[in-house]
N, C-alpha and C. Protein backbone atom coordinates (compact mmCIF):
# COMPACT_ATOMS: atom_id res chain seq x y z
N UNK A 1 0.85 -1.19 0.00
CA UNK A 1 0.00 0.00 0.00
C UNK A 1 0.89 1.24 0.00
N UNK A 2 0.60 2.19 -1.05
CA UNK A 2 1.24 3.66 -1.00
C UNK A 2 0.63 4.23 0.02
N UNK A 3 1.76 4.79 0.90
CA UNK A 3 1.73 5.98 1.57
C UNK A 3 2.60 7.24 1.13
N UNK A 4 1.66 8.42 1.59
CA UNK A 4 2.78 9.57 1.21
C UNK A 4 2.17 10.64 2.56
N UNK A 5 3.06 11.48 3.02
CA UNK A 5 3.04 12.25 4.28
C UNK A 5 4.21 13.47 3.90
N UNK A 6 3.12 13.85 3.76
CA UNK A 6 3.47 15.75 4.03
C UNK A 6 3.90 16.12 5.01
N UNK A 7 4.98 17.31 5.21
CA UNK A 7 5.02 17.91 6.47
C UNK A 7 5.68 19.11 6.25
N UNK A 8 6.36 20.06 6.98
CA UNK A 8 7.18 21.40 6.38
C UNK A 8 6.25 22.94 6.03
N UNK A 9 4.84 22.61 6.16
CA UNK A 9 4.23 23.85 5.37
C UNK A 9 3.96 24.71 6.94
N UNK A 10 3.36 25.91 6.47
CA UNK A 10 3.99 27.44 7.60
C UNK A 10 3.04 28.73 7.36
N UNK A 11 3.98 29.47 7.96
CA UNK A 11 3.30 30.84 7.60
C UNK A 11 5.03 31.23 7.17
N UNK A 12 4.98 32.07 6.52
CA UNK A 12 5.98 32.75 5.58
C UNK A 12 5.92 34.15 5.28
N UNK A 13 6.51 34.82 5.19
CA UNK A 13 6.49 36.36 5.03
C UNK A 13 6.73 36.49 3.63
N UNK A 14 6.49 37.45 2.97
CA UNK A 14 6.90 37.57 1.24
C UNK A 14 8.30 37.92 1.56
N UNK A 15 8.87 36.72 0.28
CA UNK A 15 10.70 37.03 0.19
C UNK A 15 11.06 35.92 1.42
N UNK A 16 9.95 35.24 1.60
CA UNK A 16 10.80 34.52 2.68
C UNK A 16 10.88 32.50 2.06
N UNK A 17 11.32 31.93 3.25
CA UNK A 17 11.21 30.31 2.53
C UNK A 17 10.38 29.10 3.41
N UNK A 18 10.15 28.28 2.22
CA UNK A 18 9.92 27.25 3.44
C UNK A 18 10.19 25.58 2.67
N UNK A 19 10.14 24.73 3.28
CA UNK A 19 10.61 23.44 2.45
C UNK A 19 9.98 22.74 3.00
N UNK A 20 9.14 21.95 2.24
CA UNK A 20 8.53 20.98 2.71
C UNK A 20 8.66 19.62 1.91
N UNK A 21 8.37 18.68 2.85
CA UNK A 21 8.86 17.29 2.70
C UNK A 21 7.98 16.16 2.34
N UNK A 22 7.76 15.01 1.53
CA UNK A 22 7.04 14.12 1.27
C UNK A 22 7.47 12.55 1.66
N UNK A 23 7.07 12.45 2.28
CA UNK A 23 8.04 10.47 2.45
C UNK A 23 7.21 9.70 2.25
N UNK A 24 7.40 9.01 1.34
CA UNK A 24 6.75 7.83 0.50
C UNK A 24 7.28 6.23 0.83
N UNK A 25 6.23 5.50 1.29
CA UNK A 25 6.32 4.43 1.23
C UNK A 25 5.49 3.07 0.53
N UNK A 26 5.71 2.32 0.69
CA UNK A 26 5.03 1.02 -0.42
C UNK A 26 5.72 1.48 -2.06
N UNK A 27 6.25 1.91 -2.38
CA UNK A 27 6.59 2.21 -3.48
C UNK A 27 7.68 1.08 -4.34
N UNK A 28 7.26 0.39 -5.19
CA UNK A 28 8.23 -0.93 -4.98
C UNK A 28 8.89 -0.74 -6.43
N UNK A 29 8.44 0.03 -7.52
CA UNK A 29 8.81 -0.31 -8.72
C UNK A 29 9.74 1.04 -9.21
N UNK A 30 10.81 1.30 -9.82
CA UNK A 30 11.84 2.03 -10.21
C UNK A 30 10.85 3.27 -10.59
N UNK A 31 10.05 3.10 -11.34
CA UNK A 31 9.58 4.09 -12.72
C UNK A 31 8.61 4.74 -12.08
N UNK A 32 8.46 5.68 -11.09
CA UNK A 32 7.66 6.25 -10.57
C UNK A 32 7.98 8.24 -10.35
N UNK A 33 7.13 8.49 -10.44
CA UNK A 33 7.26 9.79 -10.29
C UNK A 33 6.57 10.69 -8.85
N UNK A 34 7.44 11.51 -7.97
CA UNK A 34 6.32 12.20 -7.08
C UNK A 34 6.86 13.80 -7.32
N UNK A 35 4.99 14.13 -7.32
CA UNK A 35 5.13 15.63 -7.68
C UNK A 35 4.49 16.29 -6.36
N UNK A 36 4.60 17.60 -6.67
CA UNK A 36 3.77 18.37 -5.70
C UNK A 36 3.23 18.99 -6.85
N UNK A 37 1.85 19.62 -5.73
CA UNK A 37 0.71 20.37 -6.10
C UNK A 37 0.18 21.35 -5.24
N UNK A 38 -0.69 22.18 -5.47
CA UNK A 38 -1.14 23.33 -4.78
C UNK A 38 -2.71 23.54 -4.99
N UNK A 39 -3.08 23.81 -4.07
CA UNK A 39 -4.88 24.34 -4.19
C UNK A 39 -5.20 25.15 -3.53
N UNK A 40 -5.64 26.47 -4.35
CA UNK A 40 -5.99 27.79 -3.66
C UNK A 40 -7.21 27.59 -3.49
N UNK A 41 -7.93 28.41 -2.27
CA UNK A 41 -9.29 28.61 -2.44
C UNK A 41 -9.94 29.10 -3.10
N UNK A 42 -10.78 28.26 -4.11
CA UNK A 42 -11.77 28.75 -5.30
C UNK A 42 -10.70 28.19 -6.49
N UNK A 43 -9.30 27.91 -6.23
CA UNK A 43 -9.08 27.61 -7.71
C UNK A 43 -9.26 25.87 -7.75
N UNK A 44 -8.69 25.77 -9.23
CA UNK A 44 -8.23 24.47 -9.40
C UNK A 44 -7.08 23.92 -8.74
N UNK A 45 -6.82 22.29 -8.53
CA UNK A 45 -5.25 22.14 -8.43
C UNK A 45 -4.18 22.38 -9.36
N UNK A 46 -3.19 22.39 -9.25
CA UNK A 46 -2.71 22.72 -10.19
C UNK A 46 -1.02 21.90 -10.05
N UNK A 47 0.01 21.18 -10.73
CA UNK A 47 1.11 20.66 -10.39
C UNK A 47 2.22 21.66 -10.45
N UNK A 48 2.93 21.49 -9.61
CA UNK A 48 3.81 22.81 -9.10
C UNK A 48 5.78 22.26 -9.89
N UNK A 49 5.37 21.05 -9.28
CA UNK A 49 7.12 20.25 -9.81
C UNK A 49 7.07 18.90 -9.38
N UNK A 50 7.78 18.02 -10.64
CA UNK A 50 7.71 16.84 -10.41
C UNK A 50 9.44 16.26 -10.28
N UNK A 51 9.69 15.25 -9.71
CA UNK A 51 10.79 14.39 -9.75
C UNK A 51 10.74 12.70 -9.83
N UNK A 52 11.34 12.24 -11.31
CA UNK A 52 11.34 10.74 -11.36
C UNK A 52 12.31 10.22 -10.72
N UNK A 53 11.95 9.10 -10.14
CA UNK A 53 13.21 8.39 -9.25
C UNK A 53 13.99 7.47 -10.25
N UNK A 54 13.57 7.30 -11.12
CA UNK A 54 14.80 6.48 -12.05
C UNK A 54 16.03 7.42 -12.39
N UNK A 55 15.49 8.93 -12.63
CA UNK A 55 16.96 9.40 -13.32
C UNK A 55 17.05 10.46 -12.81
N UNK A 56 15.93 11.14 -11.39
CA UNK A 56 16.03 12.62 -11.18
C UNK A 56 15.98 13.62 -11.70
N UNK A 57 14.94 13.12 -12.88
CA UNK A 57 14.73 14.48 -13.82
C UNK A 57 13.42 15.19 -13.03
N UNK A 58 13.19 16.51 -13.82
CA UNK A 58 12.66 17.22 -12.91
C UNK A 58 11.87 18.56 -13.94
N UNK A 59 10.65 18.71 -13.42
CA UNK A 59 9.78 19.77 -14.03
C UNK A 59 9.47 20.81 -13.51
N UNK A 60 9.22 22.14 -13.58
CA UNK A 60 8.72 23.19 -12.77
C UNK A 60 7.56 23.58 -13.76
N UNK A 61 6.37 24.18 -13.16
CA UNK A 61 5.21 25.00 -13.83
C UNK A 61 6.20 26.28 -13.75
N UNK A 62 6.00 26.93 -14.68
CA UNK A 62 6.39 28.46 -15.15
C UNK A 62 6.87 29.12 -13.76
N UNK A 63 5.14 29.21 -12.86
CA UNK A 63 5.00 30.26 -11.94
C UNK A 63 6.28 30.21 -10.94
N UNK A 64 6.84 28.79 -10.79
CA UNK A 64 7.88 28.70 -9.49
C UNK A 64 9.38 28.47 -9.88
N UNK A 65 9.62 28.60 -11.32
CA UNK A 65 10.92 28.16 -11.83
C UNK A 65 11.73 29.44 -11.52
N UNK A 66 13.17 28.73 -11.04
CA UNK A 66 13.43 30.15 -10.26
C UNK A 66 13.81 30.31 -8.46
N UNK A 67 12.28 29.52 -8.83
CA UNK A 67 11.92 30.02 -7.10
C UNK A 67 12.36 28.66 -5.97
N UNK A 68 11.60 27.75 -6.36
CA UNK A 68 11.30 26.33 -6.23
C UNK A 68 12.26 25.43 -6.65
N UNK A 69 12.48 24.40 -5.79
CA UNK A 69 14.08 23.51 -6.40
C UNK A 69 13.41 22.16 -5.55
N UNK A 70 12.93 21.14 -6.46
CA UNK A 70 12.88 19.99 -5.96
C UNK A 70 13.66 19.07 -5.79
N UNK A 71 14.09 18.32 -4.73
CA UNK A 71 15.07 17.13 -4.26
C UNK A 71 14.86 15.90 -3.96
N UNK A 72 15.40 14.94 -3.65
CA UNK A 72 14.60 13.85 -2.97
C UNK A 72 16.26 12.60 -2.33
N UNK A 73 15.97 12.43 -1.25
CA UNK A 73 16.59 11.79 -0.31
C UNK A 73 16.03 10.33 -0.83
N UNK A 74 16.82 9.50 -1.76
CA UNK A 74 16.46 7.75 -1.55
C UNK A 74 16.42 7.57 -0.58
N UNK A 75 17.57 7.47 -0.07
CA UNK A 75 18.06 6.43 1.59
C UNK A 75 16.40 6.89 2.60
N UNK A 76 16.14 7.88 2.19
CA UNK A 76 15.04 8.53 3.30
C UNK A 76 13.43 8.30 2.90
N UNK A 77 13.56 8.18 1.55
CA UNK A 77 12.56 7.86 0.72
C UNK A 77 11.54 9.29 0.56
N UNK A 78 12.34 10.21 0.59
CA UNK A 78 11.63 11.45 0.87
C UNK A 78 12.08 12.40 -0.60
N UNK A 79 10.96 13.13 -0.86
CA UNK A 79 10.87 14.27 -1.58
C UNK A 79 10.78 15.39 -1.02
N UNK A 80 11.62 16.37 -1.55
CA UNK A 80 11.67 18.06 -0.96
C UNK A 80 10.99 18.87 -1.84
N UNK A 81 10.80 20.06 -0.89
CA UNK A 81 10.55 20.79 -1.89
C UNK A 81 10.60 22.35 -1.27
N UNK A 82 12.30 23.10 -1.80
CA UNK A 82 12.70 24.20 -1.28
C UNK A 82 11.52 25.13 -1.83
N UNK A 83 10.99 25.97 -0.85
CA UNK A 83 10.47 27.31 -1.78
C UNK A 83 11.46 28.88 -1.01
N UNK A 84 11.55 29.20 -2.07
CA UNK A 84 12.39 30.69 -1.60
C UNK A 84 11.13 31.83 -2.62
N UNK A 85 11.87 32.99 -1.82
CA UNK A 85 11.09 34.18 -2.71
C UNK A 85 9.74 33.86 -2.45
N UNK A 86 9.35 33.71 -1.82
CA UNK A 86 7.28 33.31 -1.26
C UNK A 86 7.08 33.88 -1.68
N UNK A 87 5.73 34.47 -2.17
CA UNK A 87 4.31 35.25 -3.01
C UNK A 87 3.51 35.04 -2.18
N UNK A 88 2.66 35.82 -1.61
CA UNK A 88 1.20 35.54 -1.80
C UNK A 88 0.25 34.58 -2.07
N UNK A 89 0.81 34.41 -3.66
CA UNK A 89 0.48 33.77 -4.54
C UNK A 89 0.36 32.32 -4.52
N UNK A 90 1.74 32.52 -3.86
CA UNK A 90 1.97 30.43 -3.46
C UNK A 90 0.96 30.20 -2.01
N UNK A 91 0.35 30.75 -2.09
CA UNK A 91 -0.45 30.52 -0.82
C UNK A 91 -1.51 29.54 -1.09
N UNK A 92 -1.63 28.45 -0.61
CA UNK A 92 -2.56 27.02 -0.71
C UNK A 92 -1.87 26.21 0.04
N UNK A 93 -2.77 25.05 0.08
CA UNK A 93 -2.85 23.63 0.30
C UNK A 93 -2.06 23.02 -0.65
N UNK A 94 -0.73 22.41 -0.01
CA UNK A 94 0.15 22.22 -0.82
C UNK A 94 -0.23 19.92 -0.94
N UNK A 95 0.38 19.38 -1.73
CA UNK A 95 0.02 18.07 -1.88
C UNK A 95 1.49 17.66 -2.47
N UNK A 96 1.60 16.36 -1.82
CA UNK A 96 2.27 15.33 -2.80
C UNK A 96 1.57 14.14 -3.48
N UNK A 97 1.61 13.66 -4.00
CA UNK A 97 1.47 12.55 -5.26
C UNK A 97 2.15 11.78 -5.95
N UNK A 98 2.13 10.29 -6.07
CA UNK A 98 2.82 9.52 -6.77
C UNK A 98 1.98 8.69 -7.93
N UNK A 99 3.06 9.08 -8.94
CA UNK A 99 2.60 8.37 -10.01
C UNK A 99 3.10 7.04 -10.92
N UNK A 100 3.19 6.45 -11.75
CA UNK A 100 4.00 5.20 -12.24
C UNK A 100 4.31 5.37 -13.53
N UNK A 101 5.44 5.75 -13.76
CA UNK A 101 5.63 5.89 -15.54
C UNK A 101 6.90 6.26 -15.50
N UNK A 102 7.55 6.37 -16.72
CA UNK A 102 9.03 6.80 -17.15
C UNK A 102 8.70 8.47 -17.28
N UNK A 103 10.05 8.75 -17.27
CA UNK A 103 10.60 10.41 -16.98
C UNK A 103 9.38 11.06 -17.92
N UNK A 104 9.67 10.39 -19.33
CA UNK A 104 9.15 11.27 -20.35
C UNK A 104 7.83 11.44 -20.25
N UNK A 105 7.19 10.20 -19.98
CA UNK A 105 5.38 10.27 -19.63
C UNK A 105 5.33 11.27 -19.04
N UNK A 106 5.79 11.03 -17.36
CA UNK A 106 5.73 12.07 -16.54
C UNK A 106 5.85 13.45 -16.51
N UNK A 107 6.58 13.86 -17.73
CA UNK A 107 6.79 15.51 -17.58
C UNK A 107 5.86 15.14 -18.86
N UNK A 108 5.23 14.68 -19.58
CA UNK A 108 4.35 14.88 -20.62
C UNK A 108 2.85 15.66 -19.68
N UNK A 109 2.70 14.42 -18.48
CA UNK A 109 1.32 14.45 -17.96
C UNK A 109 1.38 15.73 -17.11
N UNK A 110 2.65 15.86 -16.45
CA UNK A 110 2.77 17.57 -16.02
C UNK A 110 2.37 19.03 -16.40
N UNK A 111 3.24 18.75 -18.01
CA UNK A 111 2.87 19.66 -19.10
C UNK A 111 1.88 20.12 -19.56
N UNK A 112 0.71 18.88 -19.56
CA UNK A 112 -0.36 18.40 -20.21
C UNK A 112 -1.45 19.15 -18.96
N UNK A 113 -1.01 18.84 -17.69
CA UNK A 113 -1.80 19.34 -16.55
C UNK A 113 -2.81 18.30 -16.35
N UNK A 114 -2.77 16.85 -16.70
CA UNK A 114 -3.34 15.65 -17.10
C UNK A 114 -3.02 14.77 -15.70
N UNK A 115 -3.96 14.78 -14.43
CA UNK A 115 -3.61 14.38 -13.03
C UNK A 115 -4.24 13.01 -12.91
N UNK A 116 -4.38 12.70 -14.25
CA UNK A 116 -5.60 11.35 -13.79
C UNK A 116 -4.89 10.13 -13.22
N UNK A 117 -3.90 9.81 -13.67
CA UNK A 117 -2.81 9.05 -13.49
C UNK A 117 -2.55 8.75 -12.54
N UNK A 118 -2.36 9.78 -11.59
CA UNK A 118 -2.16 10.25 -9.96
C UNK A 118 -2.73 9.63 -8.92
N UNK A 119 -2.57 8.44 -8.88
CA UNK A 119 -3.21 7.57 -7.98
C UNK A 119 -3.60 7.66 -5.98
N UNK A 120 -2.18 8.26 -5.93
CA UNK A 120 -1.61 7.91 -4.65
C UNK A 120 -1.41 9.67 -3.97
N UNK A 121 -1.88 10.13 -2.85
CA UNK A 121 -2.13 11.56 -2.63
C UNK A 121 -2.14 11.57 -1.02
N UNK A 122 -0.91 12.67 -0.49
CA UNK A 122 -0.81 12.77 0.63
C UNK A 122 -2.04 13.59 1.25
N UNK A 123 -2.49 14.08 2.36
CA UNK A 123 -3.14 14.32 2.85
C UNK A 123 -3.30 16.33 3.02
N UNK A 124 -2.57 16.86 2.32
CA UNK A 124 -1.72 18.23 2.47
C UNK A 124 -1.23 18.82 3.28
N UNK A 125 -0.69 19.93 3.15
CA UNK A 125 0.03 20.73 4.12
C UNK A 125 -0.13 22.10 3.69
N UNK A 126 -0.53 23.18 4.58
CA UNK A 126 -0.97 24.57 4.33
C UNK A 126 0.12 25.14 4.08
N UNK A 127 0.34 26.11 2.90
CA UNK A 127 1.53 27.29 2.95
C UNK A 127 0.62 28.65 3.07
N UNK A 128 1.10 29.36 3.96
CA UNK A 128 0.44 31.05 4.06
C UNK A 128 1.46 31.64 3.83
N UNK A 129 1.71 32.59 3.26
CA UNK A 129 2.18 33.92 2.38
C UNK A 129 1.90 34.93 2.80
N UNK A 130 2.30 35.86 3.85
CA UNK A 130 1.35 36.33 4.30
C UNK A 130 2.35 37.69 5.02
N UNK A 131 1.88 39.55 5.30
CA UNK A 131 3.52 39.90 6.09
C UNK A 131 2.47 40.16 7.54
């Protein structure tokens, strides 16, 4: 059984940081991908950055490239996810998610904004933006 567990999210000042963490377990097969996501109130979700564990490739949506630098600890089984330069903007319900596919699918279904795939979904963690 997939598990995934959020933790790291805050209150933040604009210009300020925060990093939050995903640790995934049951995960048994190489070709998997975990992303984060965000949900404002009233919007849609939306995928923020993904990382495949076969080769550590890695996607950003527009809004956080720059800002945002995703990592991930094997030995720990954990995904990061630095945010610097806060907005406002990044203000939501932040999510992790695991998915099953090679690099290229994965930044296809990113691109695509195509979440169906997305089986497996941590429980979230709040980011406020806020001075």
């Amino acid at each position: 059984q997939v598990q995934l567990v959020e933790s790291g999210g805050g209150l933040a000042q604009p210009g300020g940081s925060l990093r939050l963490s995903c640790t995934a377990s049951g995960l048994t097969s190489d070709y998997y991908a975990i992303a984060w996501f965000r949900q404002a109130p009233g919007k849609q979700r939306e995928g923020v950055s993904s990382i495949n564990h076969s080769d550590g490739s890695t996607w950003y949506d527009d809004s956080v490239k720059g800002r945002f630098t995703i990592s991930r600890d094997n030995a720990k089984n954990t995904v990061y996810l630095q945010m610097n330069s806060l907005k406002p903007e990044d203000t939501a319900l932040y999510y992790c998610a695991a998915v099953f596919g090679g690099p290229d699918t994965v930044k296809l279904m990113m691109q695509d904004r195509y979440y169906g795939e997305f089986d497996h979904w941590g429980q979230g963690t709040q980011v406020t933006v806020s001075s």
